[in-house]
Each structure stands twice: as structure tokens, then as C-alpha cells.
PDB file of N, CA and C in Angstrom:
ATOM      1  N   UNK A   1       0.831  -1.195   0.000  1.00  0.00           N
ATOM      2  CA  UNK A   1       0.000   0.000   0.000  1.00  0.00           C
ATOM      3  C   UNK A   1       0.875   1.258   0.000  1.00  0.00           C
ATOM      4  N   UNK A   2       2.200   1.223   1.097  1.00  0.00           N
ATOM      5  CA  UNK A   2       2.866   2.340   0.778  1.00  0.00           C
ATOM      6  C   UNK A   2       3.368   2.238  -0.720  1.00  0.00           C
ATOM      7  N   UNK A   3       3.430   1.523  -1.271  1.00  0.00           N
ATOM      8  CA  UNK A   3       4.341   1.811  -2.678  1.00  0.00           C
ATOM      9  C   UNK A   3       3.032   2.887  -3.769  1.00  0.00           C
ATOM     10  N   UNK A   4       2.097   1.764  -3.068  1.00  0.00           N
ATOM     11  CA  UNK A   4       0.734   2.250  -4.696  1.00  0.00           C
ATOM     12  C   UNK A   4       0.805   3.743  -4.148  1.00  0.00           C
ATOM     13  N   UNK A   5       0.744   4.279  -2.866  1.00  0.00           N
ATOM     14  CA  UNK A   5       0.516   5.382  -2.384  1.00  0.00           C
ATOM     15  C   UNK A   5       1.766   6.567  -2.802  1.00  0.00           C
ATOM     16  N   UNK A   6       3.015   5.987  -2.701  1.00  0.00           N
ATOM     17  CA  UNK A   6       3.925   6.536  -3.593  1.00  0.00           C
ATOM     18  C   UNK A   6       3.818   7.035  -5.343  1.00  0.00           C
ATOM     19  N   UNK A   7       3.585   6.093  -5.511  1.00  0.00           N
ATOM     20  CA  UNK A   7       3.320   5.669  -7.114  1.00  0.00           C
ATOM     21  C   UNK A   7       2.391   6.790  -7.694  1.00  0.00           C
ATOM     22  N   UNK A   8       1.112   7.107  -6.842  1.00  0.00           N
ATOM     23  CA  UNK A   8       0.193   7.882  -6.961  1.00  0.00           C
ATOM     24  C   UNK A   8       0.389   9.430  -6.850  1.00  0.00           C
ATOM     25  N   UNK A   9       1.213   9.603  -6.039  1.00  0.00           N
ATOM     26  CA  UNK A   9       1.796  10.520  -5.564  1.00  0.00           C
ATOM     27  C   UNK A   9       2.957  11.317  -6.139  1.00  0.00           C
ATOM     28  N   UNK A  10       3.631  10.559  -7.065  1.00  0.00           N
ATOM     29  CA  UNK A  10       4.874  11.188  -7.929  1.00  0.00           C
ATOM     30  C   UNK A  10       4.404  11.862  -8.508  1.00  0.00           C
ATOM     31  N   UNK A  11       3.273  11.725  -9.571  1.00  0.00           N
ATOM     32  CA  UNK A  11       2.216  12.346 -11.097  1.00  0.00           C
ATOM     33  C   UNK A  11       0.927  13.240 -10.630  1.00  0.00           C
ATOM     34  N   UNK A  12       1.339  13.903 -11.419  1.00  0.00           N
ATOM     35  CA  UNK A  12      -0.225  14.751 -11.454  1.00  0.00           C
ATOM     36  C   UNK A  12      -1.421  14.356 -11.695  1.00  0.00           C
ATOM     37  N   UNK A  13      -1.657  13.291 -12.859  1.00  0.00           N
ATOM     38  CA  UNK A  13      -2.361  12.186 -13.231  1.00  0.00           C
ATOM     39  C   UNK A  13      -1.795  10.910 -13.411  1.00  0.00           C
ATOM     40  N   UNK A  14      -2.259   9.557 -12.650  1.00  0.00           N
ATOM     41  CA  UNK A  14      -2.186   8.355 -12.819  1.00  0.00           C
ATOM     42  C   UNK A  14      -3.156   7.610 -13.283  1.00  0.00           C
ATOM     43  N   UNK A  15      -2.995   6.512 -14.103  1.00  0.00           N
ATOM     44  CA  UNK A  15      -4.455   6.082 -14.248  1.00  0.00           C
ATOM     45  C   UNK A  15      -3.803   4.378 -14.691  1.00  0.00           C
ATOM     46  N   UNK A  16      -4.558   3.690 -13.728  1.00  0.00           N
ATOM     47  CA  UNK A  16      -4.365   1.841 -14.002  1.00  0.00           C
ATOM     48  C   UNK A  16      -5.297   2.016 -14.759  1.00  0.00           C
ATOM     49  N   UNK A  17      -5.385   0.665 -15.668  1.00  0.00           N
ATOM     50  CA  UNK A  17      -6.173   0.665 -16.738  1.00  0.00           C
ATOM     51  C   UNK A  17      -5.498  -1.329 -17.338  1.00  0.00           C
ATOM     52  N   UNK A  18      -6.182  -1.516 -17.874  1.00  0.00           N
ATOM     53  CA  UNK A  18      -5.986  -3.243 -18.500  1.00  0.00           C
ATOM     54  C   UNK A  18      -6.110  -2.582 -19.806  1.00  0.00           C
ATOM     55  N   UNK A  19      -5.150  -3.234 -20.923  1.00  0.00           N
ATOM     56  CA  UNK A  19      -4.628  -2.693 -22.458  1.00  0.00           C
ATOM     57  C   UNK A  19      -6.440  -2.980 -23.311  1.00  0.00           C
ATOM     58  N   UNK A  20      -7.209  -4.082 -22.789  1.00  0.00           N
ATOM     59  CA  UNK A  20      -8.040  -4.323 -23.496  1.00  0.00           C
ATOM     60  C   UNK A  20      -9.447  -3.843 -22.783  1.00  0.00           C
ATOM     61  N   UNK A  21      -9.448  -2.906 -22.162  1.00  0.00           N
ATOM     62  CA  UNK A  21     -10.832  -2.252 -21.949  1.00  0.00           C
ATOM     63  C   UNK A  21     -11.136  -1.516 -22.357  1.00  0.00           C
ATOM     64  N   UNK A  22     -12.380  -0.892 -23.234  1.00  0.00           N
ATOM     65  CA  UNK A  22     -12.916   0.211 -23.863  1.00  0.00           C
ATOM     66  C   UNK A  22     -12.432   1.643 -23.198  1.00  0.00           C
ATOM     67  N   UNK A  23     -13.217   1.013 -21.849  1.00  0.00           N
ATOM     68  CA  UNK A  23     -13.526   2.538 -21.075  1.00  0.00           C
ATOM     69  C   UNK A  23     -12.015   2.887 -20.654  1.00  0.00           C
ATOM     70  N   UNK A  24     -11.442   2.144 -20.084  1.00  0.00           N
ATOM     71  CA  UNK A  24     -10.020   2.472 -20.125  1.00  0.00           C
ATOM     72  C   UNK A  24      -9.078   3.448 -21.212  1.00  0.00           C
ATOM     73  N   UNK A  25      -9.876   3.109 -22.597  1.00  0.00           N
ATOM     74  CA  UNK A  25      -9.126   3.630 -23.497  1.00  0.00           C
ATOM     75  C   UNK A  25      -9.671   5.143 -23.630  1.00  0.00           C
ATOM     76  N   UNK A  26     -10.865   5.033 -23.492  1.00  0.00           N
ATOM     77  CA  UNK A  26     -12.023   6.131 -23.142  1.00  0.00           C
ATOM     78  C   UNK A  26     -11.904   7.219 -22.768  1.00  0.00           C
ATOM     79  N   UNK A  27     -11.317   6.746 -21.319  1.00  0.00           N
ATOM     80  CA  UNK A  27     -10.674   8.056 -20.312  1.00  0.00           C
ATOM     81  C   UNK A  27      -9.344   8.254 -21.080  1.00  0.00           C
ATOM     82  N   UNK A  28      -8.076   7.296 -21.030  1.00  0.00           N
ATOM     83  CA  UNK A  28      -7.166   7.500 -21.591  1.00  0.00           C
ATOM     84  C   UNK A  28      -7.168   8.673 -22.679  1.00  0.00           C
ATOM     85  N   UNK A  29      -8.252   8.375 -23.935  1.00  0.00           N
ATOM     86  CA  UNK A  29      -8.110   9.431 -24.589  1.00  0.00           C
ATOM     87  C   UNK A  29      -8.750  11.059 -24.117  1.00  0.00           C
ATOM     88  N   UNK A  30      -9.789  11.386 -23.346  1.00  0.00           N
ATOM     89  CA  UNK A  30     -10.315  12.328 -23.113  1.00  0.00           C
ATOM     90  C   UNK A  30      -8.965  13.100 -21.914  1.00  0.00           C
ATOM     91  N   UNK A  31      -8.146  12.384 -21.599  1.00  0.00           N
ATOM     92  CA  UNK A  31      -7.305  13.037 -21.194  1.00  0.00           C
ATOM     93  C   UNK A  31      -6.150  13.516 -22.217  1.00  0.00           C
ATOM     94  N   UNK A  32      -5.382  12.681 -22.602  1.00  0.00           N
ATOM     95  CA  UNK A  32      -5.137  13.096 -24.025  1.00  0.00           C
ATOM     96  C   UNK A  32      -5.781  14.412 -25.121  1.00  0.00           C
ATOM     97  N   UNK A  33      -7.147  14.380 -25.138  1.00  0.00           N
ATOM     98  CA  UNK A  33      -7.210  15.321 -26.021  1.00  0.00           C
ATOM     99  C   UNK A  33      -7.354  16.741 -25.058  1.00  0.00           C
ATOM    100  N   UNK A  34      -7.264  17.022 -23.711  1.00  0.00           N
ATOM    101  CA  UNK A  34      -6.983  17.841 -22.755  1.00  0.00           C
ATOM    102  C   UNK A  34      -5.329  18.311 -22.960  1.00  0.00           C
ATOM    103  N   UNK A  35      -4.754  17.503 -23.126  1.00  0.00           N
ATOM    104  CA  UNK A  35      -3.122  17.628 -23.375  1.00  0.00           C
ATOM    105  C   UNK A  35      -2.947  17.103 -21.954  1.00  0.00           C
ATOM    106  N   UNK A  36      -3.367  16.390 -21.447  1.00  0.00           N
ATOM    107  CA  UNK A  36      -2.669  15.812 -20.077  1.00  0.00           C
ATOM    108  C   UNK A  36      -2.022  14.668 -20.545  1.00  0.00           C
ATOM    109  N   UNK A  37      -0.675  14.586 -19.500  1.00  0.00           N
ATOM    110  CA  UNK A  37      -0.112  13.390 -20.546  1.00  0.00           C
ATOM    111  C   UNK A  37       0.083  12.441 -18.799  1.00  0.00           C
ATOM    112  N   UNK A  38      -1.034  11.863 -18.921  1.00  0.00           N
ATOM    113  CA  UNK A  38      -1.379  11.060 -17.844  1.00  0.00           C
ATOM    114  C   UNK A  38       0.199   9.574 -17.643  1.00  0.00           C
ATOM    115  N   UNK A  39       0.227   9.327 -16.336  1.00  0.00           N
ATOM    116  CA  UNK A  39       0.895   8.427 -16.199  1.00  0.00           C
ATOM    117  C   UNK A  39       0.281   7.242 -16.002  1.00  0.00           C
ATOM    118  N   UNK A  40       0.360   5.985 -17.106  1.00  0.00           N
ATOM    119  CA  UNK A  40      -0.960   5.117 -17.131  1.00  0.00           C
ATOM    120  C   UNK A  40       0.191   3.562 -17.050  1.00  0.00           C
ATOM    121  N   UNK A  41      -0.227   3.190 -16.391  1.00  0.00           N
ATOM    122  CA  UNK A  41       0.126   1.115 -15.887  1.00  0.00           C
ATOM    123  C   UNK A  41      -1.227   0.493 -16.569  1.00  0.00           C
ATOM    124  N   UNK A  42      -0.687  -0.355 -17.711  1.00  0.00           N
ATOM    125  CA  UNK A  42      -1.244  -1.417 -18.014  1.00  0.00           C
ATOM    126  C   UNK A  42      -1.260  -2.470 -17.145  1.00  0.00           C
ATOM    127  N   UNK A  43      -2.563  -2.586 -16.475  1.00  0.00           N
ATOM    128  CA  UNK A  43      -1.846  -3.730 -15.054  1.00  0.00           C
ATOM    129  C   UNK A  43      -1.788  -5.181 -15.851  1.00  0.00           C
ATOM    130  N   UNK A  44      -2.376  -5.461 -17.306  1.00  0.00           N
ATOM    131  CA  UNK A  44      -2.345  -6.823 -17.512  1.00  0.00           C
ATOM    132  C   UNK A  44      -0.822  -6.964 -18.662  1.00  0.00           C
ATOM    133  N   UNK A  45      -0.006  -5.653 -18.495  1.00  0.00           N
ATOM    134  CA  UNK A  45       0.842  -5.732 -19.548  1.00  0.00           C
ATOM    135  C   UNK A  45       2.362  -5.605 -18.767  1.00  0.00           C
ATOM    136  N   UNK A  46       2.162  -5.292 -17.297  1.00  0.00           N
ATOM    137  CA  UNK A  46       3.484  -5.312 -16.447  1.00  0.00           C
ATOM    138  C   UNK A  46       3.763  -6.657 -15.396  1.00  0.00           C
ATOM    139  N   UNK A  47       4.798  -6.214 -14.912  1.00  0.00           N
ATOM    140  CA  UNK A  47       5.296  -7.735 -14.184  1.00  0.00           C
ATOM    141  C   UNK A  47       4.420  -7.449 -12.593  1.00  0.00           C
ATOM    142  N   UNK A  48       4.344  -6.339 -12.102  1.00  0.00           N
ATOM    143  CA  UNK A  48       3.620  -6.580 -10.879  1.00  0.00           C
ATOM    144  C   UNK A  48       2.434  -6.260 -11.290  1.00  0.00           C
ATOM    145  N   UNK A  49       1.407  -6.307 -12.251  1.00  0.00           N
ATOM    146  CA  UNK A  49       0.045  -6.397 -12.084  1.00  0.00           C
ATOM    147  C   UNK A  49      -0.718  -6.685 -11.466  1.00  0.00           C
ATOM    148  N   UNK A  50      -0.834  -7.626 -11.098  1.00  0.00           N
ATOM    149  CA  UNK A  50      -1.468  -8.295 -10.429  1.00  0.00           C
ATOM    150  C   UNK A  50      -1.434  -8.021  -8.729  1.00  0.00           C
ATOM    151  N   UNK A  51       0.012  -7.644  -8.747  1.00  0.00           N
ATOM    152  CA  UNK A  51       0.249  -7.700  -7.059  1.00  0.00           C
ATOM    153  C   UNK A  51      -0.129  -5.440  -6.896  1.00  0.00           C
ATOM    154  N   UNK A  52      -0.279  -4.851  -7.649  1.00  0.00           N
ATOM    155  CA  UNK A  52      -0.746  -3.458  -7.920  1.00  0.00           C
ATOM    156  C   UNK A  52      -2.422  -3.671  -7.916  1.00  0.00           C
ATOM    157  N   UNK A  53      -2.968  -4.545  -8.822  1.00  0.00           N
ATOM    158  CA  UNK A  53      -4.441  -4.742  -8.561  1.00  0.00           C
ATOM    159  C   UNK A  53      -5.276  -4.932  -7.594  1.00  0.00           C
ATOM    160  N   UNK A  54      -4.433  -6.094  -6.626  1.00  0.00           N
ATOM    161  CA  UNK A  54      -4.953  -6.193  -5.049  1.00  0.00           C
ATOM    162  C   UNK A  54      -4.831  -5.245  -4.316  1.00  0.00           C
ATOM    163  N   UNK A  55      -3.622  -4.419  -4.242  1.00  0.00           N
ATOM    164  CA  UNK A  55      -3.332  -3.032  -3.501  1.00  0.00           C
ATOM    165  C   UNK A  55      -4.461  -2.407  -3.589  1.00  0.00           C
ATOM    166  N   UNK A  56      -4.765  -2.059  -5.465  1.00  0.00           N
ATOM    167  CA  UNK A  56      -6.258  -0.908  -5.604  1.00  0.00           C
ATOM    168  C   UNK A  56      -7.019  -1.617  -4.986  1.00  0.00           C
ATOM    169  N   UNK A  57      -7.502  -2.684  -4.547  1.00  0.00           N
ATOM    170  CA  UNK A  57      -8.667  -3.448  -3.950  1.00  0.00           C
ATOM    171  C   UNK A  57      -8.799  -2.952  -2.793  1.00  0.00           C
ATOM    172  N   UNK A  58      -7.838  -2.395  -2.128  1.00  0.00           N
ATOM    173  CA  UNK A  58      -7.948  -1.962  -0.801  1.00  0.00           C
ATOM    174  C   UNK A  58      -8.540  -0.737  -0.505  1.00  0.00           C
ATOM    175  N   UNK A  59      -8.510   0.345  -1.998  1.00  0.00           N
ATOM    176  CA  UNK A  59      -8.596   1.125  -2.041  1.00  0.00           C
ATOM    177  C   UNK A  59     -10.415   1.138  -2.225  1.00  0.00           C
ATOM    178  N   UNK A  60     -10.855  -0.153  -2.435  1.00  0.00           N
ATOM    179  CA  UNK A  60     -12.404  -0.095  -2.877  1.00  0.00           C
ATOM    180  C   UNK A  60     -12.871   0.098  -4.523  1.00  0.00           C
ATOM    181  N   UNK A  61     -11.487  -0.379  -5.003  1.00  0.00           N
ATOM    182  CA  UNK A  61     -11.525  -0.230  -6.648  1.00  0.00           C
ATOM    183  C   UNK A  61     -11.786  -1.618  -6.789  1.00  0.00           C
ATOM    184  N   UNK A  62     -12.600  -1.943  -7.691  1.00  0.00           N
ATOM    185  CA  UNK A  62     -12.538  -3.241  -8.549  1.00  0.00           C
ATOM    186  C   UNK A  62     -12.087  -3.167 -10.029  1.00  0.00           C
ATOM    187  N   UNK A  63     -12.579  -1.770 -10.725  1.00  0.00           N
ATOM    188  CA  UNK A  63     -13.078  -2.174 -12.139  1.00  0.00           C
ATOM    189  C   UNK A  63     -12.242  -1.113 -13.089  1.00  0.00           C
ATOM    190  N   UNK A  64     -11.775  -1.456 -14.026  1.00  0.00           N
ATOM    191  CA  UNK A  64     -10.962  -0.630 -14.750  1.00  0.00           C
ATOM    192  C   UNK A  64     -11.530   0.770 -15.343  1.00  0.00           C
ATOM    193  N   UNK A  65     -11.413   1.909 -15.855  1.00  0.00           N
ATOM    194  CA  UNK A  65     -10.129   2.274 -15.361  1.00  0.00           C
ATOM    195  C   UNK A  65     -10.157   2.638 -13.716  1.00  0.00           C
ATOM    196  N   UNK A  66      -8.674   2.791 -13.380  1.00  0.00           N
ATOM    197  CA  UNK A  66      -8.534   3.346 -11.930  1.00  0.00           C
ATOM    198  C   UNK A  66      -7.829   5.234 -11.944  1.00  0.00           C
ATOM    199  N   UNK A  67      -8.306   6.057 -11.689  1.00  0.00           N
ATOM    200  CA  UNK A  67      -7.900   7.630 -11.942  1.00  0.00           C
ATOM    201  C   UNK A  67      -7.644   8.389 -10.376  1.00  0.00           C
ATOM    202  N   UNK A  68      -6.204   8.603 -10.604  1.00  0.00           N
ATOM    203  CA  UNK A  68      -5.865   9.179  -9.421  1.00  0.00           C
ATOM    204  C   UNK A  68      -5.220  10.941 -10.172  1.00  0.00           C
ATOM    205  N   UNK A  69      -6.042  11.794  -9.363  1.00  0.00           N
ATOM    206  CA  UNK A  69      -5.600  12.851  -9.996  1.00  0.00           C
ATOM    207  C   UNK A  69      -5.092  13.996  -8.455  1.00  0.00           C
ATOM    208  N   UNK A  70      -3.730  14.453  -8.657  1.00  0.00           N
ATOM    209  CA  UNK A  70      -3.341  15.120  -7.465  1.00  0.00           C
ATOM    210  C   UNK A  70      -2.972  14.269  -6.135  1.00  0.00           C
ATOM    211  N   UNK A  71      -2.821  12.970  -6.072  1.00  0.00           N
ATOM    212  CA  UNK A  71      -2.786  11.754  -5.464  1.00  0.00           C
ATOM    213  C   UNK A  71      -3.777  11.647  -4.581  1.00  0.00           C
ATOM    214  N   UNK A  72      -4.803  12.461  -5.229  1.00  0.00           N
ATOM    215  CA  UNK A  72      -6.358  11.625  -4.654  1.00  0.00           C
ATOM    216  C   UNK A  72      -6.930  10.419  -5.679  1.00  0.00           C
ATOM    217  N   UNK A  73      -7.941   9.383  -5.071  1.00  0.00           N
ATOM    218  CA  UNK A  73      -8.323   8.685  -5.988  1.00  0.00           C
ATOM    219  C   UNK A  73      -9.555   9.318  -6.174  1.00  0.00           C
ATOM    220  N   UNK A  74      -9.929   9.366  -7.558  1.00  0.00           N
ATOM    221  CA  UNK A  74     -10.909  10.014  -8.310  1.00  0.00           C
ATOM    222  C   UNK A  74     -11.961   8.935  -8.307  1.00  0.00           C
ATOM    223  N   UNK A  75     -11.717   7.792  -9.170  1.00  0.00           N
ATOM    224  CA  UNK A  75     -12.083   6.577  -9.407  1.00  0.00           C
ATOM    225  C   UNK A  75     -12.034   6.479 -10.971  1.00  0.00           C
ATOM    226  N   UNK A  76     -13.322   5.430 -11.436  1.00  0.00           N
ATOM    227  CA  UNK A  76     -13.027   4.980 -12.600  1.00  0.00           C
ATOM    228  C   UNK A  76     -13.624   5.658 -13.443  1.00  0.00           C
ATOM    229  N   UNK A  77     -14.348   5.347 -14.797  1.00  0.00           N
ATOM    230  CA  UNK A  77     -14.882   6.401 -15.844  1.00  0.00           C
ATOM    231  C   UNK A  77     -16.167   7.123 -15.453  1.00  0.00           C
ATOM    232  N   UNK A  78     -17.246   6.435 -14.629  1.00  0.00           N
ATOM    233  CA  UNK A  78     -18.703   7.007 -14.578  1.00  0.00           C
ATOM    234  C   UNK A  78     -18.137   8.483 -13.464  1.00  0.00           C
ATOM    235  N   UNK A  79     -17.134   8.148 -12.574  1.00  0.00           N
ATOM    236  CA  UNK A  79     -16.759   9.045 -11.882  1.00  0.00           C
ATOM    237  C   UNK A  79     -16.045  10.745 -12.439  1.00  0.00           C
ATOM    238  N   UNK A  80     -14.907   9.663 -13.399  1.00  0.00           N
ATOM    239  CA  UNK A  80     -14.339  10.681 -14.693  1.00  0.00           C
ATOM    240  C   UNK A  80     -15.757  11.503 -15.457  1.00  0.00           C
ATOM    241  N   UNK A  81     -16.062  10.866 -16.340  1.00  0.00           N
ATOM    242  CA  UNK A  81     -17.028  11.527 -17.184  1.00  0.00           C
ATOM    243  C   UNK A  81     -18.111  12.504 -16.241  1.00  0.00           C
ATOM    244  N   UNK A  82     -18.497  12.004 -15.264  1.00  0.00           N
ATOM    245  CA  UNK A  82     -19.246  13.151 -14.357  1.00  0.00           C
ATOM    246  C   UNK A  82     -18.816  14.279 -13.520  1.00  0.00           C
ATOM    247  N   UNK A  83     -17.665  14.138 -13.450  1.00  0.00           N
ATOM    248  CA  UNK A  83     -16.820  15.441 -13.335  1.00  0.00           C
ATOM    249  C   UNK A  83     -16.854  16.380 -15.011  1.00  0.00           C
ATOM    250  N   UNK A  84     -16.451  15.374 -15.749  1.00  0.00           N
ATOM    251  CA  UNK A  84     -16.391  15.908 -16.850  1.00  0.00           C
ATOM    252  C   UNK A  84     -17.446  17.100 -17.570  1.00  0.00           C
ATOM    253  N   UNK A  85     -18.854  16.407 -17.412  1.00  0.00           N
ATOM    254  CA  UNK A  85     -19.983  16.852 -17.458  1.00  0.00           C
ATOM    255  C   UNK A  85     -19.996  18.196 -16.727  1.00  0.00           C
ATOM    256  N   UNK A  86     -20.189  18.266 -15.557  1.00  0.00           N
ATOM    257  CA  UNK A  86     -20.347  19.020 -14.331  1.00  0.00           C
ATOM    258  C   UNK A  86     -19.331  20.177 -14.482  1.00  0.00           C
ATOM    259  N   UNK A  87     -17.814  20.475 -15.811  1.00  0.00           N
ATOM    260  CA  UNK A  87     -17.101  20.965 -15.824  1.00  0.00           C
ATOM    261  C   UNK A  87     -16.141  21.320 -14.631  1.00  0.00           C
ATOM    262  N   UNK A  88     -16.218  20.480 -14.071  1.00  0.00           N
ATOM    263  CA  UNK A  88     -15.223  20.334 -12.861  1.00  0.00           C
ATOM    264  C   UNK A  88     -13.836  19.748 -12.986  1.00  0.00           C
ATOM    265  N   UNK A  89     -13.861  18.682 -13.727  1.00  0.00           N
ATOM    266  CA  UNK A  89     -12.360  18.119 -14.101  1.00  0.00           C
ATOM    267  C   UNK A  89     -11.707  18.923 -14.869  1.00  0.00           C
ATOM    268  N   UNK A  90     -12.121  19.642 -15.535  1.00  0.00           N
ATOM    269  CA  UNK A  90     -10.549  20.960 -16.384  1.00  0.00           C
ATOM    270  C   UNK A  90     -10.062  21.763 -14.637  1.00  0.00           C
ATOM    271  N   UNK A  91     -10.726  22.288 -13.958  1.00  0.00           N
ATOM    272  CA  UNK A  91      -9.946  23.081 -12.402  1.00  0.00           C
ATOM    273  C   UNK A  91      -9.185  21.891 -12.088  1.00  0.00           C
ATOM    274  N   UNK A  92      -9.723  20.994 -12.251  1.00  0.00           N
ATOM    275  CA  UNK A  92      -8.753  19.961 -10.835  1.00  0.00           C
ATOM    276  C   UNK A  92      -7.523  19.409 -11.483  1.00  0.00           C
ATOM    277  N   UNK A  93      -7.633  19.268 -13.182  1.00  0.00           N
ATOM    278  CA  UNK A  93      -6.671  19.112 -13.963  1.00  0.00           C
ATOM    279  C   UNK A  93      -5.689  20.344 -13.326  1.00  0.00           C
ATOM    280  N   UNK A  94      -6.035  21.092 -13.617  1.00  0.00           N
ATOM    281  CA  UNK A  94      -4.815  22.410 -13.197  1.00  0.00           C
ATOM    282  C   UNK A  94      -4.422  22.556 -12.037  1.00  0.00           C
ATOM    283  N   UNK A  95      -5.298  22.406 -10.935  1.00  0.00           N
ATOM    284  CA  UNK A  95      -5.132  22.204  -9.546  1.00  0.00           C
ATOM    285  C   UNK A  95      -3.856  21.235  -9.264  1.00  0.00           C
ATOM    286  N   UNK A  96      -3.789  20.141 -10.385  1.00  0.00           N
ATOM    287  CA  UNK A  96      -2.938  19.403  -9.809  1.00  0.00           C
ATOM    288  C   UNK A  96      -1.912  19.549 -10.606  1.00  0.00           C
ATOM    289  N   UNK A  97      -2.124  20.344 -11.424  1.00  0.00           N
ATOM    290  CA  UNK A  97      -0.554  20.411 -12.065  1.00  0.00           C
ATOM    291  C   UNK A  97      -0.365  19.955 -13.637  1.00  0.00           C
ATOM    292  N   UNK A  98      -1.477  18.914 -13.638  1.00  0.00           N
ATOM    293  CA  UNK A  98      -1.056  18.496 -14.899  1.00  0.00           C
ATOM    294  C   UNK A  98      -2.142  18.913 -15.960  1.00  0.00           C
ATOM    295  N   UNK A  99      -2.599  20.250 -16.246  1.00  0.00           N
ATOM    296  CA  UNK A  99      -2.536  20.990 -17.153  1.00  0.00           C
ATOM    297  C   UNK A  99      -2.860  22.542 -16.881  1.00  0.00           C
ATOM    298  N   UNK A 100      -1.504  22.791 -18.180  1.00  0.00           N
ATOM    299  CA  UNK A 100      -1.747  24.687 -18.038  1.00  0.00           C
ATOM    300  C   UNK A 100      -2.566  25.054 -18.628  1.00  0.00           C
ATOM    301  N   UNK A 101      -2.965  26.854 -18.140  1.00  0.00           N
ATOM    302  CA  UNK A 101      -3.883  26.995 -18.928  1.00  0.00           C
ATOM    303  C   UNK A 101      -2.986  28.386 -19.836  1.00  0.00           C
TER     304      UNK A 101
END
């Protein structure tokens, strides 16, 4: 837990994600076309995946994607996109650093 908590904590944006989920790719890109250049772990494409996946479990994550922005956890896309909506995620993008305006 201290490591994921590290991990989270280096980047302005983090985001776990598995290479073959839609929504994963989803968020991935809507950050992208923000110009955030998110720090993203394929958990089914690295060597500790698996042992990073149980960590998020602790966190009350199950389901891909996972979005940590400012080394808070945000959560996954219904969470993303409703910030999104609500125009709240462009402040917190900047809030945390990882985008100028």
C-alpha cells in the first residue's frame, strides 16, 4: 500500500487501466485530447500487475479504469465523465498540475 501510495503521488495524473478495456481507453483518450499526458500502468501488460491490482482493492476499486488525480483517488470512468460533465475536471486538472492553462 505504501508503494501504490507513492506511485500515486509522484504524477499529477495516474491512471491503471488493463490494455483491453474500452472505457479504459475512453478516459485514456479524453485526457489526451486535454493535453494531459497522464501516467498510465497497463496492469495486464506489467510484471507486478497483479500484485498493484490487489493493492487498488484496498482502495475499494474493482473495475478498470482506476484515476488518481493530485494523489487523490478520483475513481473509474462514470466518476471521470461526471466530473467531466459538471465541468469540474478541467480546475482539478490544473489544480494538480497536470494541465496549463
Amino acid at each position: 500500500m505504501d508503494r501504490l501510495n507513492r506511485i500515486v503521488s509522484e504524477r499529477p495524473v495516474v491512471i491503471f487501466s488493463k490494455s483491453s478495456c474500452i472505457l479504459s481507453h475512453t478516459i485514456k483518450s479524453l485526457f489526451n485530447d486535454f493535453g494531459v499526458n497522464p501516467t498510465v500502468y497497463e496492469l495486464d501488460e506489467i510484471a507486478r500487475g497483479r500484485e498493484i491490482e490487489q493493492a487498488l482493492s484496498g482502495f475499494g476499486c474493482s473495475t478498470m479504469p482506476i484515476v488518481f488525480i493530485g494523489g487523490e483517488l478520483v475513481g473509474g470512468a462514470n466518476e471521470i465523465m461526471s466530473l467531466q460533465l459538471k465541468s469540474v475536471l478541467k480546475p482539478m486538472l490544473i489544480r494538480a498540475g497536470a494541465l496549463w492553462v
